[in-house]
PDB file of N, CA and C in Angstrom:
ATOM      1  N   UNK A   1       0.376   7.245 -10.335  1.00  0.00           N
ATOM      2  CA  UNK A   1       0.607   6.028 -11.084  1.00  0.00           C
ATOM      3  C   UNK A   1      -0.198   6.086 -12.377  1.00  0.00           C
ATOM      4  N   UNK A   2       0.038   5.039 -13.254  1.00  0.00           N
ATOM      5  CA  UNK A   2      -0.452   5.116 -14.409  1.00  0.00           C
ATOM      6  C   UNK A   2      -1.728   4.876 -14.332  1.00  0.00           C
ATOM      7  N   UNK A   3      -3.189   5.414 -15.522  1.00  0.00           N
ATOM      8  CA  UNK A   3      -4.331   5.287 -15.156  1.00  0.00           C
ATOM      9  C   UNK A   3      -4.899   3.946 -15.210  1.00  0.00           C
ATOM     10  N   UNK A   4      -4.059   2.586 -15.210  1.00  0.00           N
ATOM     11  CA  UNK A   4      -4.341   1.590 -15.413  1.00  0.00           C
ATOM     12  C   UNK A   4      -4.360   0.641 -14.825  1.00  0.00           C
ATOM     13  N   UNK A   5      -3.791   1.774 -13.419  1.00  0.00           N
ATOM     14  CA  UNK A   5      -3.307   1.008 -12.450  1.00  0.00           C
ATOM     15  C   UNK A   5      -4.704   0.036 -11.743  1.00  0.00           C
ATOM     16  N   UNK A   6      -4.559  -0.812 -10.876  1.00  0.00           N
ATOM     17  CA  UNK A   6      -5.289  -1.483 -10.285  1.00  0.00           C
ATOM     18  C   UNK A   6      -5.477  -0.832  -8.697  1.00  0.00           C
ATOM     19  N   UNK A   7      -6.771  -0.606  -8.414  1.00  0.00           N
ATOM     20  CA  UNK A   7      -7.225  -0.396  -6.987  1.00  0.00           C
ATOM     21  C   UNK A   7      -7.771  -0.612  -6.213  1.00  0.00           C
ATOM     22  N   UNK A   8      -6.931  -1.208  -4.655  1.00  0.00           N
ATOM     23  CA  UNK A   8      -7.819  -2.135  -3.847  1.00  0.00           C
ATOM     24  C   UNK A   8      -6.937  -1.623  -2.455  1.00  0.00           C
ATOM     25  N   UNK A   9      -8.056  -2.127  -1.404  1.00  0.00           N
ATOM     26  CA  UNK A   9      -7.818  -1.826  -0.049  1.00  0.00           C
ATOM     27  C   UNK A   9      -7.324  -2.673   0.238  1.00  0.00           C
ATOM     28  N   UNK A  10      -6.885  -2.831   1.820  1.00  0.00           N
ATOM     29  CA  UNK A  10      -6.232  -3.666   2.154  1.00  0.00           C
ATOM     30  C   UNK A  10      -5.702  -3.233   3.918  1.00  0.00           C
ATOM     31  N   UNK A  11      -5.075  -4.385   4.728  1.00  0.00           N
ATOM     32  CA  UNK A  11      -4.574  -4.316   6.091  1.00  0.00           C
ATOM     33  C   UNK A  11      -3.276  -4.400   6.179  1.00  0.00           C
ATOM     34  N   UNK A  12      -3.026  -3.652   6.892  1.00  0.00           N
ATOM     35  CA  UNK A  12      -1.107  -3.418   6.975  1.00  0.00           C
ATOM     36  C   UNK A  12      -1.113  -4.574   7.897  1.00  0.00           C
ATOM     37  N   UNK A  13      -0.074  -5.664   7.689  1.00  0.00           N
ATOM     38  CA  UNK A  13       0.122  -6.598   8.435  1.00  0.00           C
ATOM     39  C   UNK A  13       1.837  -6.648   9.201  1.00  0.00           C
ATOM     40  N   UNK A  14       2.527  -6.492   8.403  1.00  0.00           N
ATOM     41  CA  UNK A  14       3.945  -5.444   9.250  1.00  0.00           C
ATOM     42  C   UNK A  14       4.952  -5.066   8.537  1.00  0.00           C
ATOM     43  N   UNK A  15       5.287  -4.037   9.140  1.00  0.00           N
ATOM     44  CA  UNK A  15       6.594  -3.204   8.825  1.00  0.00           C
ATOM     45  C   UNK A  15       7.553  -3.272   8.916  1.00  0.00           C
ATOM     46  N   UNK A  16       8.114  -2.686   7.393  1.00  0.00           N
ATOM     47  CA  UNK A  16       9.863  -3.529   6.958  1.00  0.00           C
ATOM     48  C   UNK A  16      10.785  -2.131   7.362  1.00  0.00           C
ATOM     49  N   UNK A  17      10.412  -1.177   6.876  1.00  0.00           N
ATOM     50  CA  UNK A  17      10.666   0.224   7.503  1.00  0.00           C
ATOM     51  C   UNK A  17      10.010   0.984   7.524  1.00  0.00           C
ATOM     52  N   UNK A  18      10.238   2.454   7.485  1.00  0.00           N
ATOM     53  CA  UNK A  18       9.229   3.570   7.830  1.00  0.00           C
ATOM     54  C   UNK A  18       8.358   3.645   6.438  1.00  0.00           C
ATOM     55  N   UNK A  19       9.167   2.999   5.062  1.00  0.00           N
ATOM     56  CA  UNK A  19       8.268   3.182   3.826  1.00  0.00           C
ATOM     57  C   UNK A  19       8.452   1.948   3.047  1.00  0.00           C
ATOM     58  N   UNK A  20       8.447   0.996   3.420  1.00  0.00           N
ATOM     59  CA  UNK A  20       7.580  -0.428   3.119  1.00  0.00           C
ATOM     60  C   UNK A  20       7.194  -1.290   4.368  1.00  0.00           C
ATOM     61  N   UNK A  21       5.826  -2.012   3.629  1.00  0.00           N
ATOM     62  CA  UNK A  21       5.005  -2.464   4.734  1.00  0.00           C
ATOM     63  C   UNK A  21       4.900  -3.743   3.806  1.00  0.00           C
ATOM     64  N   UNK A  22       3.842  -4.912   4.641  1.00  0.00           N
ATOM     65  CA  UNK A  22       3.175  -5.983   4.449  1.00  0.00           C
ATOM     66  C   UNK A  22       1.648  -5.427   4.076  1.00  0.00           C
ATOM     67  N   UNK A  23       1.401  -5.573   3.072  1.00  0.00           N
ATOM     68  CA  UNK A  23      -0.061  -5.472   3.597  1.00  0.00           C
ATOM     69  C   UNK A  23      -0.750  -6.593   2.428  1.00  0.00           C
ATOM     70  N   UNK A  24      -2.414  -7.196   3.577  1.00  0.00           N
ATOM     71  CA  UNK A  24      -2.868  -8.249   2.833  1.00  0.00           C
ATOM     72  C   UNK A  24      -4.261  -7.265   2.437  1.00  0.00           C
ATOM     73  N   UNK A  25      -4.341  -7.808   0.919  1.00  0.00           N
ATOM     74  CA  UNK A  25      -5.589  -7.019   0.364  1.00  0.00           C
ATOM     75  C   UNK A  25      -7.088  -7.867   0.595  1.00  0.00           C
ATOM     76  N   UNK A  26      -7.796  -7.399   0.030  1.00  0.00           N
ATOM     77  CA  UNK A  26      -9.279  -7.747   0.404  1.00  0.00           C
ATOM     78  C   UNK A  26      -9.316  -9.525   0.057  1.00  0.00           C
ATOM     79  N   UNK A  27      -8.819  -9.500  -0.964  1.00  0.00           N
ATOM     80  CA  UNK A  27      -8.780 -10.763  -1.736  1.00  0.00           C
ATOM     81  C   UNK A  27      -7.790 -11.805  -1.148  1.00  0.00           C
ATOM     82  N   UNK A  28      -7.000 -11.221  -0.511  1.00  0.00           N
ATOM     83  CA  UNK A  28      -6.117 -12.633   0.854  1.00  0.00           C
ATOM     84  C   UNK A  28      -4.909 -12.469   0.193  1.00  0.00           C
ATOM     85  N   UNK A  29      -4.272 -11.574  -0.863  1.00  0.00           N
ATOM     86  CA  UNK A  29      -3.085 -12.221  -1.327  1.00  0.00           C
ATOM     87  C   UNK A  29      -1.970 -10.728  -0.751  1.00  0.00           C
ATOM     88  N   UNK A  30      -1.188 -10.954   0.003  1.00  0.00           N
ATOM     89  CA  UNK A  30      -0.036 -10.468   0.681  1.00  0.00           C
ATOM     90  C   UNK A  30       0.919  -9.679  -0.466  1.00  0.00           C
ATOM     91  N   UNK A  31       1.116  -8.466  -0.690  1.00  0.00           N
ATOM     92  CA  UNK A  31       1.712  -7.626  -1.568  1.00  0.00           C
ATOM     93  C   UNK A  31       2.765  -6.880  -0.599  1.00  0.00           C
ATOM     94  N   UNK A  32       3.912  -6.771  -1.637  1.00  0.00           N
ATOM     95  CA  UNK A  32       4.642  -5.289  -0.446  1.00  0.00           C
ATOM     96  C   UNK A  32       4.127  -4.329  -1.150  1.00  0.00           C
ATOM     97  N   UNK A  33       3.714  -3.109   0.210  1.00  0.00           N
ATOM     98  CA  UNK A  33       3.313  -1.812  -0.205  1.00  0.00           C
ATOM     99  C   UNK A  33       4.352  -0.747   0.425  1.00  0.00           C
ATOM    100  N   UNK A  34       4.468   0.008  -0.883  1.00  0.00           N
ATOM    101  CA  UNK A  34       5.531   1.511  -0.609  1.00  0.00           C
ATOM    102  C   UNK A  34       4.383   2.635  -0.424  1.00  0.00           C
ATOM    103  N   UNK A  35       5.111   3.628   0.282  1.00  0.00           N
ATOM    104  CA  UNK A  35       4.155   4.751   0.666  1.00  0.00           C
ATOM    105  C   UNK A  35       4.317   5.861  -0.758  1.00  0.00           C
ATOM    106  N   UNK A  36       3.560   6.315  -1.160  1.00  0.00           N
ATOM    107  CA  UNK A  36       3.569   7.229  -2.112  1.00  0.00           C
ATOM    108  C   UNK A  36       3.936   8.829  -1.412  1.00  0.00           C
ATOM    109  N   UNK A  37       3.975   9.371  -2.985  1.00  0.00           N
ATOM    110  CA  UNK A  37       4.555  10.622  -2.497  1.00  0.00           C
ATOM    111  C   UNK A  37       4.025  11.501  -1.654  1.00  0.00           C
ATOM    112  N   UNK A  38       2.760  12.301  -1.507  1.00  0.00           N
ATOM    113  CA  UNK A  38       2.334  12.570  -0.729  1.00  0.00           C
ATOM    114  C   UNK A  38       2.110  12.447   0.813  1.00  0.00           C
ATOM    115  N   UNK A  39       2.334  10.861   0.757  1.00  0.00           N
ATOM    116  CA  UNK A  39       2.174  10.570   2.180  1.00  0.00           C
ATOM    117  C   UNK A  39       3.633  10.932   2.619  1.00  0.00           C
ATOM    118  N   UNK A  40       5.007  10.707   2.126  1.00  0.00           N
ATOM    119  CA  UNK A  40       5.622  11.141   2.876  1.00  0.00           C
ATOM    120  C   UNK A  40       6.107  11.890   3.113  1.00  0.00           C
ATOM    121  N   UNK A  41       5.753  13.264   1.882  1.00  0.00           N
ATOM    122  CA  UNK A  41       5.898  14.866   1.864  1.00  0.00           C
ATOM    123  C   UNK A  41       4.970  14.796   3.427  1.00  0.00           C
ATOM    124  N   UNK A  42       3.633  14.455   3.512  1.00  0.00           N
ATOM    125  CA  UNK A  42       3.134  15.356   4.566  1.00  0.00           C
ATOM    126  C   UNK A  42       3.400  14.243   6.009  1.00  0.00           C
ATOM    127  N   UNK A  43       4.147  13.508   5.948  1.00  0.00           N
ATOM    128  CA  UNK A  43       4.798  12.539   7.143  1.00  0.00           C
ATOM    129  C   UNK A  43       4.064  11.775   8.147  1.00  0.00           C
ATOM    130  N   UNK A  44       2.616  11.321   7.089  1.00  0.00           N
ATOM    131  CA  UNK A  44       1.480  10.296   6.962  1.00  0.00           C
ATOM    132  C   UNK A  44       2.219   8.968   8.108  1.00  0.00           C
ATOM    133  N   UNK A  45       2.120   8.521   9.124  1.00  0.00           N
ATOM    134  CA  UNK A  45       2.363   7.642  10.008  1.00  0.00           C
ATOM    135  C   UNK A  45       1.287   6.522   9.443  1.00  0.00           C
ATOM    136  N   UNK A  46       1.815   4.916   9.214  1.00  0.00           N
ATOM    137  CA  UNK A  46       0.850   3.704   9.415  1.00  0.00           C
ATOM    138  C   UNK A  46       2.108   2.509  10.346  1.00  0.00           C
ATOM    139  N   UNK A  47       0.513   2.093  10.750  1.00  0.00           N
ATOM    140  CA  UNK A  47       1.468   0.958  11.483  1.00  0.00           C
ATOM    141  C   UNK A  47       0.225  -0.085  11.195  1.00  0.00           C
ATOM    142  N   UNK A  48       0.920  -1.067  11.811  1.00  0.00           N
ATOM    143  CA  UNK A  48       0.165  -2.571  11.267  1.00  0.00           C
ATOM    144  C   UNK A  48      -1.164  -2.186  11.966  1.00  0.00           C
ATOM    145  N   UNK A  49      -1.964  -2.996  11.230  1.00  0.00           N
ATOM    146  CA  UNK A  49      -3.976  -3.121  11.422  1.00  0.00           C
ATOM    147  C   UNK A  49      -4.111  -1.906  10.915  1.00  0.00           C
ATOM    148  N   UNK A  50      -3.722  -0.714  10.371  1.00  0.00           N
ATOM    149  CA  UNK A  50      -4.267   0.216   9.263  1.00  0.00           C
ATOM    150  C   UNK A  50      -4.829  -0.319   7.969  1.00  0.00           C
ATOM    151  N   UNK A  51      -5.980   0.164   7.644  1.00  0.00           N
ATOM    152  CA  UNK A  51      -6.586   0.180   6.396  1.00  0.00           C
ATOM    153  C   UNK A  51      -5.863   1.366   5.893  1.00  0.00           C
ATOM    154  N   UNK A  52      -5.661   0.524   4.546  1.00  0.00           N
ATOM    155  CA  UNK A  52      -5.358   1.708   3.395  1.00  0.00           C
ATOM    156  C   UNK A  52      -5.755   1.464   2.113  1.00  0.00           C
ATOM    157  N   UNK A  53      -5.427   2.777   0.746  1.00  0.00           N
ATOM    158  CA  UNK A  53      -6.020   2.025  -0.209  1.00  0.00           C
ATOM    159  C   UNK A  53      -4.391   1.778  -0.989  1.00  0.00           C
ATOM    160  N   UNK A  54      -4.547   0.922  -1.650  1.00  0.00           N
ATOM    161  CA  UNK A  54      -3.204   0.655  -2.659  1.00  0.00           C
ATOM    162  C   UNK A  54      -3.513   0.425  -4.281  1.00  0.00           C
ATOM    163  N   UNK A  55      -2.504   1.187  -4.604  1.00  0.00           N
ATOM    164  CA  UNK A  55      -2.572   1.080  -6.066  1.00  0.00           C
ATOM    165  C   UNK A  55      -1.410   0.028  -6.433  1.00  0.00           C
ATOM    166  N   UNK A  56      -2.086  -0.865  -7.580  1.00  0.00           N
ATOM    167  CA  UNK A  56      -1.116  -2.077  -7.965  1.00  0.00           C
ATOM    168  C   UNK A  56      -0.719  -1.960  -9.800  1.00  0.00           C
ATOM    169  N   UNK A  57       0.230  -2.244  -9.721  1.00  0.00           N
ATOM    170  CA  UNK A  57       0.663  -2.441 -11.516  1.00  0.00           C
ATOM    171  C   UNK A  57      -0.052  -3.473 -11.661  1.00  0.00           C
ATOM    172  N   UNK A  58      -0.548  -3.598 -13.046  1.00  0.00           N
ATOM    173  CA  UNK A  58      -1.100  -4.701 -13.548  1.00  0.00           C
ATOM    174  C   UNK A  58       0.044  -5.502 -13.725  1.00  0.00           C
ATOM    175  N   UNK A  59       1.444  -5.304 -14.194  1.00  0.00           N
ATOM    176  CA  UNK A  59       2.611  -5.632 -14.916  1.00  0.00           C
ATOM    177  C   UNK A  59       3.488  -6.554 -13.784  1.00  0.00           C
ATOM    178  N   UNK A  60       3.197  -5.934 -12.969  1.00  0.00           N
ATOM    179  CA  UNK A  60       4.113  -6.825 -11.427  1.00  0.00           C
ATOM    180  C   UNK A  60       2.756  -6.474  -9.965  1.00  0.00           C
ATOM    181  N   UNK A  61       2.121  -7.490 -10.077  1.00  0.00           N
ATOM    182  CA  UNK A  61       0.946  -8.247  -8.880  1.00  0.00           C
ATOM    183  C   UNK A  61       1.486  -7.965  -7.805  1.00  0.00           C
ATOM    184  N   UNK A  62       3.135  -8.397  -7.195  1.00  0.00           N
ATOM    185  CA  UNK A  62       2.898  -8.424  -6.206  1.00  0.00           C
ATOM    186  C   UNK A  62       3.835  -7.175  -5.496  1.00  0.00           C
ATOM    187  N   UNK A  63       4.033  -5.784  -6.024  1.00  0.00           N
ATOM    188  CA  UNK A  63       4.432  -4.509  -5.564  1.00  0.00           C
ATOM    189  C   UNK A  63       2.895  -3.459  -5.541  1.00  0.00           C
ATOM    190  N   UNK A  64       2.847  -2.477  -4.423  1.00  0.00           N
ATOM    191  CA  UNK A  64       1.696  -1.614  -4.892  1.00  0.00           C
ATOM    192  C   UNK A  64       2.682  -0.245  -4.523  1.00  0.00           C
ATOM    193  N   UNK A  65       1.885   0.638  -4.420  1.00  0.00           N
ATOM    194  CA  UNK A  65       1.973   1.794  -4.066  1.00  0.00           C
ATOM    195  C   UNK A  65       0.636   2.518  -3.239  1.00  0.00           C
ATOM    196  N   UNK A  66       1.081   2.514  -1.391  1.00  0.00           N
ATOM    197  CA  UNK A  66      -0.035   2.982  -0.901  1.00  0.00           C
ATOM    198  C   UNK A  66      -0.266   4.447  -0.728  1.00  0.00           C
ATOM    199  N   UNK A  67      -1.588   4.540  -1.292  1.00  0.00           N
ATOM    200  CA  UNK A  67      -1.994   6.137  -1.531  1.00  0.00           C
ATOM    201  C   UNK A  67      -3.006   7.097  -0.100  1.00  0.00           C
ATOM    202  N   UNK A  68      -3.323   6.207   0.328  1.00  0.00           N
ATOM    203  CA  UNK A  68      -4.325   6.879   1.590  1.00  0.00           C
ATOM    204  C   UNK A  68      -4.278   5.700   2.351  1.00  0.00           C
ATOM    205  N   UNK A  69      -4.588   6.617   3.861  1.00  0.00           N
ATOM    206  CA  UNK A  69      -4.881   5.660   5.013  1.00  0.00           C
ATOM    207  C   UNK A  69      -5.868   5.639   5.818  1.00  0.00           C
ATOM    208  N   UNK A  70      -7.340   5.372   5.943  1.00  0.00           N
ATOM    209  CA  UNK A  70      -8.405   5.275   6.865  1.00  0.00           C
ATOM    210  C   UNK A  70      -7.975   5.688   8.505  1.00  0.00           C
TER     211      UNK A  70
END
């Protein structure tokens, strides 16, 4: 993503399919998160109550893109 992007953790709260989720960030506000590329080249599994980190557009708040999973 772009280097401007915004970065914050967050809890998978539930799943829409295998590559969008719910997840609520540190700060309480509920975003949909897509899995990035990597995770699903190497076929990275999350399910709800995963920590992950997500990258957010400044431009649109409430889409991210999740990059790693704890």
């Amino acid at each position: 993503m772009a280097k401007d992007a915004i970065k914050m953790s967050g809890i998978v709260k539930k799943v829409h399919s295998m590559s969008e989720f719910e997840v609520k960030l540190e700060n309480g506000v509920l975003i949909k998160g897509l899995i990035s590329g990597k995770m699903r080249k190497f076929n990275i599994r999350i399910l709800p109550g995963d920590k992950v980190d997500v990258e957010i557009s400044p431009y649109d708040l409430t889409k991210g893109r999740i990059t790693y999973r704890h």
